[in-house]
PDB file of N, CA and C in Angstrom:
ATOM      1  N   UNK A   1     -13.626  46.901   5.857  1.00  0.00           N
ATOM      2  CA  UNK A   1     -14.061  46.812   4.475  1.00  0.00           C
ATOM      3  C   UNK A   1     -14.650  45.431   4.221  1.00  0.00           C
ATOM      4  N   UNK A   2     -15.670  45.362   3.665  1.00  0.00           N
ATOM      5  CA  UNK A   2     -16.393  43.762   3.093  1.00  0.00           C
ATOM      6  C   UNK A   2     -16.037  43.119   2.548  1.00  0.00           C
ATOM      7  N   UNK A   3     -16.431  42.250   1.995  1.00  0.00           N
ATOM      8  CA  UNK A   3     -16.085  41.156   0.938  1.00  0.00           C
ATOM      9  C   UNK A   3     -15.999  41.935   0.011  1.00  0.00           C
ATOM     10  N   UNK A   4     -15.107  41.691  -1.192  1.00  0.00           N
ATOM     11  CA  UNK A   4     -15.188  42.022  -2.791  1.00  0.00           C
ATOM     12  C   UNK A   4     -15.909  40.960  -3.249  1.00  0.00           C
ATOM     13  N   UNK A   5     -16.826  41.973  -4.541  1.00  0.00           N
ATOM     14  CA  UNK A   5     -17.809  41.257  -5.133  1.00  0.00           C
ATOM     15  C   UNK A   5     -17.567  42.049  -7.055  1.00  0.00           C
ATOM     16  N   UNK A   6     -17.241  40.996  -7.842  1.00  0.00           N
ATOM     17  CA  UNK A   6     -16.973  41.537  -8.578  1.00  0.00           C
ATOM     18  C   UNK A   6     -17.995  41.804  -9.693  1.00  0.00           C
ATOM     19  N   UNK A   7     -19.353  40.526  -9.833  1.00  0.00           N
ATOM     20  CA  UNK A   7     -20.309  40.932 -10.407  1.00  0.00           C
ATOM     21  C   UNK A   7     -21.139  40.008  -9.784  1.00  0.00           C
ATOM     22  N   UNK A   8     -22.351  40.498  -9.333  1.00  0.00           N
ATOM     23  CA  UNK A   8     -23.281  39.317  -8.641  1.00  0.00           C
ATOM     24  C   UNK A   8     -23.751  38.116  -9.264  1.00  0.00           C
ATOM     25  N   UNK A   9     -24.041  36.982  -9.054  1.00  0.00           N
ATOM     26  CA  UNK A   9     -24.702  36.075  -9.766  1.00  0.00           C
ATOM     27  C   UNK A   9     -23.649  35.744 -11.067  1.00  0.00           C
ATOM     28  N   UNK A  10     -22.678  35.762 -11.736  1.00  0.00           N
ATOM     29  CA  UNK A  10     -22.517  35.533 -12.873  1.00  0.00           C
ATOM     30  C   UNK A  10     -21.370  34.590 -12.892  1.00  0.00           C
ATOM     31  N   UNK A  11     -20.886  34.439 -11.367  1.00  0.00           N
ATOM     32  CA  UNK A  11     -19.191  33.276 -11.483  1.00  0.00           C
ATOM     33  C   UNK A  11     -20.010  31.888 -12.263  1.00  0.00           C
ATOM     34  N   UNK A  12     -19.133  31.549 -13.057  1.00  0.00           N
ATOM     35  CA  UNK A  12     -19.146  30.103 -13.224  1.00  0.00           C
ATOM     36  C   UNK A  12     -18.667  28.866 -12.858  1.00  0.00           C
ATOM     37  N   UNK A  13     -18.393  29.135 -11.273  1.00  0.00           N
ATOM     38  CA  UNK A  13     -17.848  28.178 -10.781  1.00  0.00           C
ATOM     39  C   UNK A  13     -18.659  27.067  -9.931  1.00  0.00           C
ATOM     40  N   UNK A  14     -18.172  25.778 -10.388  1.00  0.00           N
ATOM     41  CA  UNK A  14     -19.395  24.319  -9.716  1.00  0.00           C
ATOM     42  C   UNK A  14     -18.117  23.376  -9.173  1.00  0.00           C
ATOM     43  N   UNK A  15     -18.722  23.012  -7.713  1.00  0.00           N
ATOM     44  CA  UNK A  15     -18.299  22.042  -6.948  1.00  0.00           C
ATOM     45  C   UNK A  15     -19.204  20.755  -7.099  1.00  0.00           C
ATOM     46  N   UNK A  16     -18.494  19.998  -7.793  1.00  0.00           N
ATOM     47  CA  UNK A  16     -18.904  18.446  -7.140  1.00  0.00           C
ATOM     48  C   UNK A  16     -18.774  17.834  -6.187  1.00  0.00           C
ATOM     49  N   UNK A  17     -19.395  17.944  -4.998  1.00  0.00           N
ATOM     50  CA  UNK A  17     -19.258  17.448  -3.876  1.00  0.00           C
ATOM     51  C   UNK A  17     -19.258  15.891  -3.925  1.00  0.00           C
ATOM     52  N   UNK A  18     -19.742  15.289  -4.787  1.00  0.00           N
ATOM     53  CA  UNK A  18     -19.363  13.518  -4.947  1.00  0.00           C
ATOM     54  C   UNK A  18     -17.892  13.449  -5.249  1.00  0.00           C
ATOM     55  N   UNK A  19     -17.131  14.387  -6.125  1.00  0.00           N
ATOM     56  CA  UNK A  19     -15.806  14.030  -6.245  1.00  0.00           C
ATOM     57  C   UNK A  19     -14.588  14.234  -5.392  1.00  0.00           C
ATOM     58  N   UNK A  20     -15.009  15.111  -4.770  1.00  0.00           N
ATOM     59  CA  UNK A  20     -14.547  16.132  -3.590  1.00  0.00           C
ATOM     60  C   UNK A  20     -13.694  15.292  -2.319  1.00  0.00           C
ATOM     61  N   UNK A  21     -12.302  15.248  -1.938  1.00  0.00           N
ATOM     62  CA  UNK A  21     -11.697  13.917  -1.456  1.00  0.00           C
ATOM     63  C   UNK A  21     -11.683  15.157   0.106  1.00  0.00           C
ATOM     64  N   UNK A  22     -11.631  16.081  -0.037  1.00  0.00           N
ATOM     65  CA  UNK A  22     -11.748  17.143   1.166  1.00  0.00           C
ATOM     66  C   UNK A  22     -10.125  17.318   1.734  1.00  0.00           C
ATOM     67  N   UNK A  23      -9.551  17.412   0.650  1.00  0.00           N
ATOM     68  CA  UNK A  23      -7.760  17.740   0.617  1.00  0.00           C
ATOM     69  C   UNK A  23      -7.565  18.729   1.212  1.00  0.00           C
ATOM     70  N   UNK A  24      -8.761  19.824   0.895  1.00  0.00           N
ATOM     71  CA  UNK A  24      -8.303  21.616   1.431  1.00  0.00           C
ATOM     72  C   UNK A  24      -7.481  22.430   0.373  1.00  0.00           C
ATOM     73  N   UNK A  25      -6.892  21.192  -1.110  1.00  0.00           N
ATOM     74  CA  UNK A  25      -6.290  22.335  -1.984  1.00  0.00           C
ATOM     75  C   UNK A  25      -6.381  23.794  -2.102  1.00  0.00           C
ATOM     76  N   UNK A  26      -8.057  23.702  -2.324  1.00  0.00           N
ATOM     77  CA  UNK A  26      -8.944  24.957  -2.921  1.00  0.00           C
ATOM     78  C   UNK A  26      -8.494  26.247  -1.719  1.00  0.00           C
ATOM     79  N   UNK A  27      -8.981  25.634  -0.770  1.00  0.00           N
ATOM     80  CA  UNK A  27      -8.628  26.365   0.558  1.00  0.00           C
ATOM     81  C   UNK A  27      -7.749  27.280   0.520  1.00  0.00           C
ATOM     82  N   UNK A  28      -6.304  26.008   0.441  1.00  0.00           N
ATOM     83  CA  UNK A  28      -4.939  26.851   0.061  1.00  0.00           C
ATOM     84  C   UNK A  28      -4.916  27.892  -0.664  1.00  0.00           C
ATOM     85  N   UNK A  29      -4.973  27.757  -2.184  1.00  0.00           N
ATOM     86  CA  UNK A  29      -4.998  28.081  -3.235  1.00  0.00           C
ATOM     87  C   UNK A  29      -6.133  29.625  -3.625  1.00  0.00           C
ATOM     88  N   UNK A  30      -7.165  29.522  -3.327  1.00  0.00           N
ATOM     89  CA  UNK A  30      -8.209  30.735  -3.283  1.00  0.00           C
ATOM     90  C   UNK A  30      -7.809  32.066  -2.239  1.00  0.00           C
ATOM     91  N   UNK A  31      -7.867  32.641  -3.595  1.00  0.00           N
ATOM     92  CA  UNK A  31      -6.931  33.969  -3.282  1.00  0.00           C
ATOM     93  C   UNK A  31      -8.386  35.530  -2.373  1.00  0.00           C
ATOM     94  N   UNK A  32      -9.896  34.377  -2.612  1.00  0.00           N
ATOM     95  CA  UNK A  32     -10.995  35.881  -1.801  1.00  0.00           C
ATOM     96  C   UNK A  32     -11.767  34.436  -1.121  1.00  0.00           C
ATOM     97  N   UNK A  33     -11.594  33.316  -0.350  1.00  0.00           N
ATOM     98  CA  UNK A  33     -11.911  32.415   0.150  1.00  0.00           C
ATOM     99  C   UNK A  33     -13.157  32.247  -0.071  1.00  0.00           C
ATOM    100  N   UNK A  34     -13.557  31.450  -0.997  1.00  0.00           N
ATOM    101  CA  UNK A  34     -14.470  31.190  -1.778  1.00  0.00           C
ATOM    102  C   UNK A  34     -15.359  30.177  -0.962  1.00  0.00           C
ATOM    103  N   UNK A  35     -14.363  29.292  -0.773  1.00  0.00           N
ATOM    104  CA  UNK A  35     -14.688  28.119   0.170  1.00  0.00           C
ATOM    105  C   UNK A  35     -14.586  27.628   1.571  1.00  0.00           C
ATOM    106  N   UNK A  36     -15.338  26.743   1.952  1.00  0.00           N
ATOM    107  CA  UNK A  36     -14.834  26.448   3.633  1.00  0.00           C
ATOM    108  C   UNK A  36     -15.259  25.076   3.439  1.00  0.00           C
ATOM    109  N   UNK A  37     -14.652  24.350   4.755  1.00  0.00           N
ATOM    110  CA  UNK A  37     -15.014  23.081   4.980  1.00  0.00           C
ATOM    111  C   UNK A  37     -15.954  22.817   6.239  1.00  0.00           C
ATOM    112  N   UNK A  38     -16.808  22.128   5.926  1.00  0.00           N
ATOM    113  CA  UNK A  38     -17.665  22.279   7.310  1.00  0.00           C
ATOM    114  C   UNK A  38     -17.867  20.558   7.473  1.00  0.00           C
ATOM    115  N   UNK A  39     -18.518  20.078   8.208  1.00  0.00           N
ATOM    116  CA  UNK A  39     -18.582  18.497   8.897  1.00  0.00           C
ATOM    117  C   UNK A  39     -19.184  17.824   7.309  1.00  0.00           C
ATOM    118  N   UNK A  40     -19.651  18.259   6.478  1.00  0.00           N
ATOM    119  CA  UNK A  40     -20.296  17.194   5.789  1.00  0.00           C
ATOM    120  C   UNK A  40     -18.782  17.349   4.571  1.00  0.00           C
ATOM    121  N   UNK A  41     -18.108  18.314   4.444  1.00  0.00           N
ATOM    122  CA  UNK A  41     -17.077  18.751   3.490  1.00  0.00           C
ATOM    123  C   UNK A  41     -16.865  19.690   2.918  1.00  0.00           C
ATOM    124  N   UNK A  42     -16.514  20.247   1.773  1.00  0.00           N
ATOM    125  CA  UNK A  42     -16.584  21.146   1.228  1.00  0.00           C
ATOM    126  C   UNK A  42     -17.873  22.322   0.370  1.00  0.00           C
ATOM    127  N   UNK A  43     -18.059  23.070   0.555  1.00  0.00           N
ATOM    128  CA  UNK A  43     -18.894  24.132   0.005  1.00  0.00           C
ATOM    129  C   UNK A  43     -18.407  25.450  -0.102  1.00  0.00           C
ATOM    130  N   UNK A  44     -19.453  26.158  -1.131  1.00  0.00           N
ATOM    131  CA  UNK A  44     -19.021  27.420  -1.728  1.00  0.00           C
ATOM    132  C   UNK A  44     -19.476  28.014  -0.579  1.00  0.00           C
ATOM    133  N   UNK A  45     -18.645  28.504  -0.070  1.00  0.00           N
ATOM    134  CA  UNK A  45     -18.899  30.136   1.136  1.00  0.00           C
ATOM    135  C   UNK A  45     -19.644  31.353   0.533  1.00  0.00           C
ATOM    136  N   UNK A  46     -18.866  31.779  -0.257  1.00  0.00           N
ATOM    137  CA  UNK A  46     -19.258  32.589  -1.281  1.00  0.00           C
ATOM    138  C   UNK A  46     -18.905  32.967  -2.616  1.00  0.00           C
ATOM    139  N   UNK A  47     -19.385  33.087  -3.271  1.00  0.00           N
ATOM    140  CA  UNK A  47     -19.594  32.420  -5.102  1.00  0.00           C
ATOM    141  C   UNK A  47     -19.491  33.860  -5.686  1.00  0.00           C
ATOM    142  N   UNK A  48     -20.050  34.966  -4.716  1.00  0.00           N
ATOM    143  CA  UNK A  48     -19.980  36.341  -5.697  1.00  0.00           C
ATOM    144  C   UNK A  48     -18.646  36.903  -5.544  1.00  0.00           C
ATOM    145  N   UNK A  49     -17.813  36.219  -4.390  1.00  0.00           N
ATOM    146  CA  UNK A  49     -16.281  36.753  -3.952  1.00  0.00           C
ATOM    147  C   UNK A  49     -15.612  36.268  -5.419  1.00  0.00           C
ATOM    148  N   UNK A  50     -15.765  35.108  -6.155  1.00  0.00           N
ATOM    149  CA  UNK A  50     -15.190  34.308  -6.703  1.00  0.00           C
ATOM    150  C   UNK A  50     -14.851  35.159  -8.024  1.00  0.00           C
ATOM    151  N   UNK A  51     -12.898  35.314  -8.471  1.00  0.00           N
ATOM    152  CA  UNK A  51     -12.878  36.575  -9.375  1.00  0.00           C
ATOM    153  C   UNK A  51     -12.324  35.316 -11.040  1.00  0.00           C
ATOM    154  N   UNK A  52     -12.614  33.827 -10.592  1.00  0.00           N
ATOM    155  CA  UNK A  52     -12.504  33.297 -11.742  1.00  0.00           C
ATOM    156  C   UNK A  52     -11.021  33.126 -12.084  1.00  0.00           C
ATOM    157  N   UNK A  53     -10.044  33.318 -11.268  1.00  0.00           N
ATOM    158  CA  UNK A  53      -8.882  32.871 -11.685  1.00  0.00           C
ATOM    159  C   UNK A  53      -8.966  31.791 -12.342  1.00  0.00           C
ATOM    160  N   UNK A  54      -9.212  30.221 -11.831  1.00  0.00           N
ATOM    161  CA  UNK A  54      -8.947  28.909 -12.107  1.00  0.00           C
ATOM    162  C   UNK A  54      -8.100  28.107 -11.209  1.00  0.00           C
ATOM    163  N   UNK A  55      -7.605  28.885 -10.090  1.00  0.00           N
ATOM    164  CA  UNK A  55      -6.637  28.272  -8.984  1.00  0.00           C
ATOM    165  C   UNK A  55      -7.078  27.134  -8.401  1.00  0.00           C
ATOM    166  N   UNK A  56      -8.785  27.166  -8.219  1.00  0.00           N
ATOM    167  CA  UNK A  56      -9.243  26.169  -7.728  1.00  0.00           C
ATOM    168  C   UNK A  56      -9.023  25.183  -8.320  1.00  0.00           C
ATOM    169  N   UNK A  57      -9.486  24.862  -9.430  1.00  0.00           N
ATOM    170  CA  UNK A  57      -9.724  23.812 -10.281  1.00  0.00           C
ATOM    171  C   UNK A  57      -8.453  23.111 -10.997  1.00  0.00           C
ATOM    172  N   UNK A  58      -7.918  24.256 -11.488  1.00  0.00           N
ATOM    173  CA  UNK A  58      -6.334  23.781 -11.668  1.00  0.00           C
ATOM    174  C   UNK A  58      -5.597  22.924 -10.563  1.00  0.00           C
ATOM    175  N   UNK A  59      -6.022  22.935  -9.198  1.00  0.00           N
ATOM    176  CA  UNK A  59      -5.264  22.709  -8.293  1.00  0.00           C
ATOM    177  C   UNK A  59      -5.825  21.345  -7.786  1.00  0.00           C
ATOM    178  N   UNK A  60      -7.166  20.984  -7.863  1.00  0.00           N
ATOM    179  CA  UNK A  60      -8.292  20.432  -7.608  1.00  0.00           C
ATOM    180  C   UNK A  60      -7.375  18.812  -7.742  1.00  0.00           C
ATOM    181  N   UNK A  61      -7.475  17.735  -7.111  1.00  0.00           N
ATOM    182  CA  UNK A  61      -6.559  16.580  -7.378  1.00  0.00           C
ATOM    183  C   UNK A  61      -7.854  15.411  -7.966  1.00  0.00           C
ATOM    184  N   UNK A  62      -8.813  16.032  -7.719  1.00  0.00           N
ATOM    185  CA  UNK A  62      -9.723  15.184  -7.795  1.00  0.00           C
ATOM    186  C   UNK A  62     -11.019  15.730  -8.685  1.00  0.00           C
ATOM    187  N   UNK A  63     -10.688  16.713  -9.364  1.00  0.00           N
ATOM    188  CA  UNK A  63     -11.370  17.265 -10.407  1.00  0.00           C
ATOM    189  C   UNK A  63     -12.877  17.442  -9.966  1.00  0.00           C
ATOM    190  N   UNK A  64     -13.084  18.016  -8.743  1.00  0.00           N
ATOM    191  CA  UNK A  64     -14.181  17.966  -8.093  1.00  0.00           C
ATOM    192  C   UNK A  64     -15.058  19.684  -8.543  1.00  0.00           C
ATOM    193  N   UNK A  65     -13.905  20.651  -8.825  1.00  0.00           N
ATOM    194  CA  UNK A  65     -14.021  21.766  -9.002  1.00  0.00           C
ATOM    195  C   UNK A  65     -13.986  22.563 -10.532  1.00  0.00           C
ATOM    196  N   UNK A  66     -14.808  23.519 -10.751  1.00  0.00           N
ATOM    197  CA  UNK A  66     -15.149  23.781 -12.429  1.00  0.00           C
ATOM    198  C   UNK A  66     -15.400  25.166 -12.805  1.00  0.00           C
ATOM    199  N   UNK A  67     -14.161  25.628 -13.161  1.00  0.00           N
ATOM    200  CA  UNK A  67     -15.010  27.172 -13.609  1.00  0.00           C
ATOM    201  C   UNK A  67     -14.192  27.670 -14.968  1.00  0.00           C
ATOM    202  N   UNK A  68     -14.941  28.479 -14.928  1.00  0.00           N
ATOM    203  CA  UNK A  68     -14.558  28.870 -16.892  1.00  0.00           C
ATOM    204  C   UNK A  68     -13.826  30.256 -16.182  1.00  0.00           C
ATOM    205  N   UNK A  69     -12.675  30.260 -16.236  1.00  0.00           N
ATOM    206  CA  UNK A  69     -11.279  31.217 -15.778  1.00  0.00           C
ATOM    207  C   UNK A  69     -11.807  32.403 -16.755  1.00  0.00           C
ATOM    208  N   UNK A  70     -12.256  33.615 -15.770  1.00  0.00           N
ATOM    209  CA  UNK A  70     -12.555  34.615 -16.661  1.00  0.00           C
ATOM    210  C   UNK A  70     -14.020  35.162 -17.526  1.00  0.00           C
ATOM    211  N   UNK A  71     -14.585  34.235 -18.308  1.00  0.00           N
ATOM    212  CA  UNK A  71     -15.520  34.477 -18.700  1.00  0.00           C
ATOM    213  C   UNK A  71     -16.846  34.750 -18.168  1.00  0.00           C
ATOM    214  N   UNK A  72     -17.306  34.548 -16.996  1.00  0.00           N
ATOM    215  CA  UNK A  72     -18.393  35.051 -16.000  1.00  0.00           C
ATOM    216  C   UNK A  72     -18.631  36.333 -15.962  1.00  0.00           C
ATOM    217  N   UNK A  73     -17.385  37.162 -15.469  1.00  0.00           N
ATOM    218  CA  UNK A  73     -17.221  38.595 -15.499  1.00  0.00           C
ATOM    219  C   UNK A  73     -16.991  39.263 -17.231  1.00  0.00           C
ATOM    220  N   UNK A  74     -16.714  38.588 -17.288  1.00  0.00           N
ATOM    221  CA  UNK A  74     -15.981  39.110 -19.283  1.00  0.00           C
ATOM    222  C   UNK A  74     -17.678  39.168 -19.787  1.00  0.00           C
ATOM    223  N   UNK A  75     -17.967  37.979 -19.854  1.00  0.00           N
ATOM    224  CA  UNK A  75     -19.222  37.838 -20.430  1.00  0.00           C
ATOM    225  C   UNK A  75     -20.321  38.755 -20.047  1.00  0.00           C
ATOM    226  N   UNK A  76     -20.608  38.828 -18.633  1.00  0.00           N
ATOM    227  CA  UNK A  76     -21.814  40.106 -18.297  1.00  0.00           C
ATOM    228  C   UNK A  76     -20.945  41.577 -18.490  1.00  0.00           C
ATOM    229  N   UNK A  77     -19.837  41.911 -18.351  1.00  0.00           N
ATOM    230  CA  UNK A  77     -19.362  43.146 -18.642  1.00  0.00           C
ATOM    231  C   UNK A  77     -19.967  43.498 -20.395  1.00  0.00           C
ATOM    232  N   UNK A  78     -19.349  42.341 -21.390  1.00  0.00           N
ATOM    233  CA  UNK A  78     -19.949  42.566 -22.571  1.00  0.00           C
ATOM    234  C   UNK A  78     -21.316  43.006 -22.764  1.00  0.00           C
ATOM    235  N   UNK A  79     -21.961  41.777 -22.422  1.00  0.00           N
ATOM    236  CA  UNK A  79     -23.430  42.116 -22.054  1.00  0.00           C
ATOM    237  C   UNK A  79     -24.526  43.188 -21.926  1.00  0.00           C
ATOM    238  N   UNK A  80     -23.514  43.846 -20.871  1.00  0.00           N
ATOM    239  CA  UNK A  80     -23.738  44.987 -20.013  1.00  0.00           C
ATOM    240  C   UNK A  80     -23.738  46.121 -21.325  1.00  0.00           C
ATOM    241  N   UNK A  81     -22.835  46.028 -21.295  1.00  0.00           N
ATOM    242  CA  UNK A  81     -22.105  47.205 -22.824  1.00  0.00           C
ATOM    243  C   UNK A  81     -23.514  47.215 -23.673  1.00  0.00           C
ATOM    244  N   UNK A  82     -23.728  45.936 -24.246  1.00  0.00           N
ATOM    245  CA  UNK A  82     -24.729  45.488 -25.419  1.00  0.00           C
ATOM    246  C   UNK A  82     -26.149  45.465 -24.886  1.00  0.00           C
ATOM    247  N   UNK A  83     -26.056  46.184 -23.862  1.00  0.00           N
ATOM    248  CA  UNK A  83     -27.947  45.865 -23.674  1.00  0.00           C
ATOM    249  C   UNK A  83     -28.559  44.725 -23.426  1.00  0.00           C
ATOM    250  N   UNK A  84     -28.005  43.662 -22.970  1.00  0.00           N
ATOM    251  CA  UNK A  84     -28.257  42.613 -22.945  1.00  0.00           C
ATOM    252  C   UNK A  84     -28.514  41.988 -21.577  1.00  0.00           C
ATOM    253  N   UNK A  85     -29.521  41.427 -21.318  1.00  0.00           N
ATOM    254  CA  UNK A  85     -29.689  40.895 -19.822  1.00  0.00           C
ATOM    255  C   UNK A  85     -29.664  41.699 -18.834  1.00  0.00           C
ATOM    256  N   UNK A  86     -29.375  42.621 -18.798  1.00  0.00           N
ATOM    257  CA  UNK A  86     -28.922  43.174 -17.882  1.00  0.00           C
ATOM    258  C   UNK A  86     -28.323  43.203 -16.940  1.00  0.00           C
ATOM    259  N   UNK A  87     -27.025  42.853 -17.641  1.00  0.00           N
ATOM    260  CA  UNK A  87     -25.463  42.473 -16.903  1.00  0.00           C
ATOM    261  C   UNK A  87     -25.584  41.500 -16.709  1.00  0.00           C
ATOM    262  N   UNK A  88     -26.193  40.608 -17.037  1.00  0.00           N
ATOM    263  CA  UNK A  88     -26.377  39.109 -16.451  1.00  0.00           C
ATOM    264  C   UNK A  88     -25.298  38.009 -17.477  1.00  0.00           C
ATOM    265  N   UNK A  89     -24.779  37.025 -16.730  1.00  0.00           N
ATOM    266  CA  UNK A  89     -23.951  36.012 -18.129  1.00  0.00           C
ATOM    267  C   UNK A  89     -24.696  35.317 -18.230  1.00  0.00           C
ATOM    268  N   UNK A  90     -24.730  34.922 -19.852  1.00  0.00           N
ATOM    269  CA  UNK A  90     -25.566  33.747 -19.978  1.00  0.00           C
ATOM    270  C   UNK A  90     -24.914  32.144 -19.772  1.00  0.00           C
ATOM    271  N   UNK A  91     -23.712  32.647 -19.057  1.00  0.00           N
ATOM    272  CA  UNK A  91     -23.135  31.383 -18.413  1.00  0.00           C
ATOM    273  C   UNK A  91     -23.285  30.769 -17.642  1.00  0.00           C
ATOM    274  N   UNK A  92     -24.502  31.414 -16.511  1.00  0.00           N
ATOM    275  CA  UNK A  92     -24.314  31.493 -14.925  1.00  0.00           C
ATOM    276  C   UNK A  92     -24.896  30.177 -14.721  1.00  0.00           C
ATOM    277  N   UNK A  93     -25.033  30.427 -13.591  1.00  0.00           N
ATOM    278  CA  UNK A  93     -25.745  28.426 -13.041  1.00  0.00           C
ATOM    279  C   UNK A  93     -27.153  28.937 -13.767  1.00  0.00           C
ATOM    280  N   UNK A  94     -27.817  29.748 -13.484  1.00  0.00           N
ATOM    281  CA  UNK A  94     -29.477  29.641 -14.001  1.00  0.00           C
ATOM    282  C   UNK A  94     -29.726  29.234 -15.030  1.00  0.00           C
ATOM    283  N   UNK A  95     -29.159  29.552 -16.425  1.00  0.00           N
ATOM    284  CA  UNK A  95     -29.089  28.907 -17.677  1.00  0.00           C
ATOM    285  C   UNK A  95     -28.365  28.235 -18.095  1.00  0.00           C
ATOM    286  N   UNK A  96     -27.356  27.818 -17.444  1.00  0.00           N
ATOM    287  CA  UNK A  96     -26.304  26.677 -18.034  1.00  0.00           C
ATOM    288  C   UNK A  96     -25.154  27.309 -18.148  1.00  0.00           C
ATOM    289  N   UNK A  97     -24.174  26.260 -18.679  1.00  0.00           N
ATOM    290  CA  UNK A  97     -22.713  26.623 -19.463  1.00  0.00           C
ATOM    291  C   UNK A  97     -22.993  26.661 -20.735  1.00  0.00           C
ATOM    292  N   UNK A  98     -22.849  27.688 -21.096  1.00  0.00           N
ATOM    293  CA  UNK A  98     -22.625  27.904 -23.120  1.00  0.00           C
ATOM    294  C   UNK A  98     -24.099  27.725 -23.498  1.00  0.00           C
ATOM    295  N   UNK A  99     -25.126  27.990 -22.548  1.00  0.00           N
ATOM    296  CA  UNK A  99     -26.613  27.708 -23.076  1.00  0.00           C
ATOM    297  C   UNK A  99     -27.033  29.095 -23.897  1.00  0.00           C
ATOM    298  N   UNK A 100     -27.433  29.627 -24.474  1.00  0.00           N
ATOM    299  CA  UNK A 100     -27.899  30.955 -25.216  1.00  0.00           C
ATOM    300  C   UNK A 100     -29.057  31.485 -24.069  1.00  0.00           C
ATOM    301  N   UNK A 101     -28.913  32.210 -23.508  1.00  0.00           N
ATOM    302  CA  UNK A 101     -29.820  32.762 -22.826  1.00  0.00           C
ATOM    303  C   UNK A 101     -31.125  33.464 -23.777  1.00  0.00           C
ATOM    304  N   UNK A 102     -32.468  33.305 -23.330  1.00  0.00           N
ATOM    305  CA  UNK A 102     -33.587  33.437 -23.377  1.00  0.00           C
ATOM    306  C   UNK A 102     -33.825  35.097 -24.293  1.00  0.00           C
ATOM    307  N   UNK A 103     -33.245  36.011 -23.823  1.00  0.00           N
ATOM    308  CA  UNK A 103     -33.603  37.194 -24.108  1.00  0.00           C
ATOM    309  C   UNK A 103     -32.427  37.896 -24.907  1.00  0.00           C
ATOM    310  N   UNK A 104     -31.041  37.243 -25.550  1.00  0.00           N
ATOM    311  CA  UNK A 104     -30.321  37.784 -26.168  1.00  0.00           C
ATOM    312  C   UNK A 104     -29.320  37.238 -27.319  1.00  0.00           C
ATOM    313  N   UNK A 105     -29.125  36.021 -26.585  1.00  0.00           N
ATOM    314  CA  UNK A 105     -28.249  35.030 -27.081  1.00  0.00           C
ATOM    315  C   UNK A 105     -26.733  35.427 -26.394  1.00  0.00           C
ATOM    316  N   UNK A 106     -25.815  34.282 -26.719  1.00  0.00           N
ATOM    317  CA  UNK A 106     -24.620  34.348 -25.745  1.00  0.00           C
ATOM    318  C   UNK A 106     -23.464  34.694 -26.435  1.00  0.00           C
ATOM    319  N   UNK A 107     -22.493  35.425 -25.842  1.00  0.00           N
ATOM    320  CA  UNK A 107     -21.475  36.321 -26.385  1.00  0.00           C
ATOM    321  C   UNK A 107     -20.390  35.267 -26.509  1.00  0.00           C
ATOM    322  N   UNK A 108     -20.592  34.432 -25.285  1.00  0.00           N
ATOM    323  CA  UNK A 108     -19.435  33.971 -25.179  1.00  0.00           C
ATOM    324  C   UNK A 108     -19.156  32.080 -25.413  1.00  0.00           C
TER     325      UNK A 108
END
């Protein structure tokens, strides 16, 4: 069976790799392994696995890690419902955090 993917494109989760001390918290802690460490440090593996708990970031010692627990998926499910974007959050990296997206305005 594959990766779980719970809605494409819409996690709101951002790594600062300048803050990033390369502890492996996240590692621990990420419950669909979001992340890996490779020679330069930490990066997102995969971002559509990511179901928005907050484990990362909560756990994060160095506040390197950022996601809005929940609302990625909440937000395009609404969306979705409302005709809007077409399932898309207007949270996602393409338009920002809390930016009003272009074609609907933001739910959340």
């Amino acid at each position: 069976m594959g990766s779980m993917i719970y809605l494409k494109d819409v996690a709101t989760l951002a790594l600062d790799s300048q803050k990033c001390t390369g502890c492996g918290m996240c590692l621990d802690v990420c419950p669909h392994g979001v992340f890996k460490m490779n020679g330069q440090g930490l990066q997102i593996a995969d971002r559509n696995a990511c179901m928005e708990c907050g484990a990362c970031s909560r756990n994060c010692p160095a506040g390197a890690i950022s996601v809005q627990s929940g609302v990625g998926c909440a937000a395009a499910v609404i969306n979705s419902m409302l005709g809007r974007n077409g399932g898309e959050c207007c949270c996602g990296p393409q338009t920002g955090q809390n930016q009003t997206a272009k074609s609907g305005g933001c739910c959340c």
